[in-house]
Protein backbone atom coordinates (compact mmCIF):
# COMPACT_ATOMS: atom_id res chain seq x y z
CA UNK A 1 -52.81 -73.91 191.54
CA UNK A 2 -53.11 -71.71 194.53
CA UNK A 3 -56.43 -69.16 194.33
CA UNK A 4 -56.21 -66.18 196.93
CA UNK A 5 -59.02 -65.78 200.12
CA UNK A 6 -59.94 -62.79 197.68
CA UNK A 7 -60.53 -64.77 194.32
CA UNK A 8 -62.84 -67.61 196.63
CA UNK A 9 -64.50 -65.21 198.13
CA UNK A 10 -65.64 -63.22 194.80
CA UNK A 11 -66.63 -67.36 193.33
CA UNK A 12 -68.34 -67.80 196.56
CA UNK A 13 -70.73 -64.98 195.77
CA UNK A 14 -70.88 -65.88 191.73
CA UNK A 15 -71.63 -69.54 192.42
CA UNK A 16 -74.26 -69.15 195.23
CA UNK A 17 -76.13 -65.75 192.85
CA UNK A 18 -76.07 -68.51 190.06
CA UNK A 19 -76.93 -71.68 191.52
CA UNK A 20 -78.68 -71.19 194.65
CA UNK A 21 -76.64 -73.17 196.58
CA UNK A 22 -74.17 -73.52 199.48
CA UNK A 23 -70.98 -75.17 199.98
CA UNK A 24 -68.00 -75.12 202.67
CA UNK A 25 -65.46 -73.34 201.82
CA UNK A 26 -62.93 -76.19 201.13
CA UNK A 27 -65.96 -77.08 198.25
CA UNK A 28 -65.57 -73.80 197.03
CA UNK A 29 -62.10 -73.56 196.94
CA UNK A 30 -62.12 -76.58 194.96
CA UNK A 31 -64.65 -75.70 192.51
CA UNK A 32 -62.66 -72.83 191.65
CA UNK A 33 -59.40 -73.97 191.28
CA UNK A 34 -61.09 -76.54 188.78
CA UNK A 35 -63.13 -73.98 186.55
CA UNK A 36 -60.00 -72.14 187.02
CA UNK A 37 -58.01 -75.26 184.84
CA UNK A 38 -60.94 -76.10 182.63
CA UNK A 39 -60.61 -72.27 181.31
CA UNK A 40 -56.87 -73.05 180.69
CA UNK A 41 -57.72 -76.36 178.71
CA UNK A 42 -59.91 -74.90 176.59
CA UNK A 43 -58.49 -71.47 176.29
CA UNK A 44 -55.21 -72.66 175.55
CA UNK A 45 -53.83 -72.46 171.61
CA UNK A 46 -53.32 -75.92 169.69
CA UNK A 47 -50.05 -76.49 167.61
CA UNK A 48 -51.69 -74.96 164.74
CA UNK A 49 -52.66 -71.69 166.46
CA UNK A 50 -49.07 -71.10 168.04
CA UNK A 51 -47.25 -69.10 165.38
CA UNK A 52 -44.00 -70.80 163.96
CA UNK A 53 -41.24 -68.90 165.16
């Protein structure tokens, strides 16, 4: 999964408002991209929510 300058920059300023702390930007990056698939894992329908076709 590929996140944009943009999309780090904007979790850059969420993560340091919310926690009070500073990382590099490769720690950033990869703090993202892993919220980033935790939302899809949760967030994603089981078999029983995906309508029968």
């Amino acid at each position: 999964m590929f996140l944009s300058d943009q999309a780090v920059k904007e979790f850059k300023e969420i993560y340091e408002a919310e926690f009070k702390e500073k990382l590099t930007d490769g720690e950033y990056r990869v703090r993202a991209e892993n919220f980033l698939r935790l939302m899809e894992l949760i967030t994603k329908p089981t078999a029983k929510e995906v309508p029968k076709k």
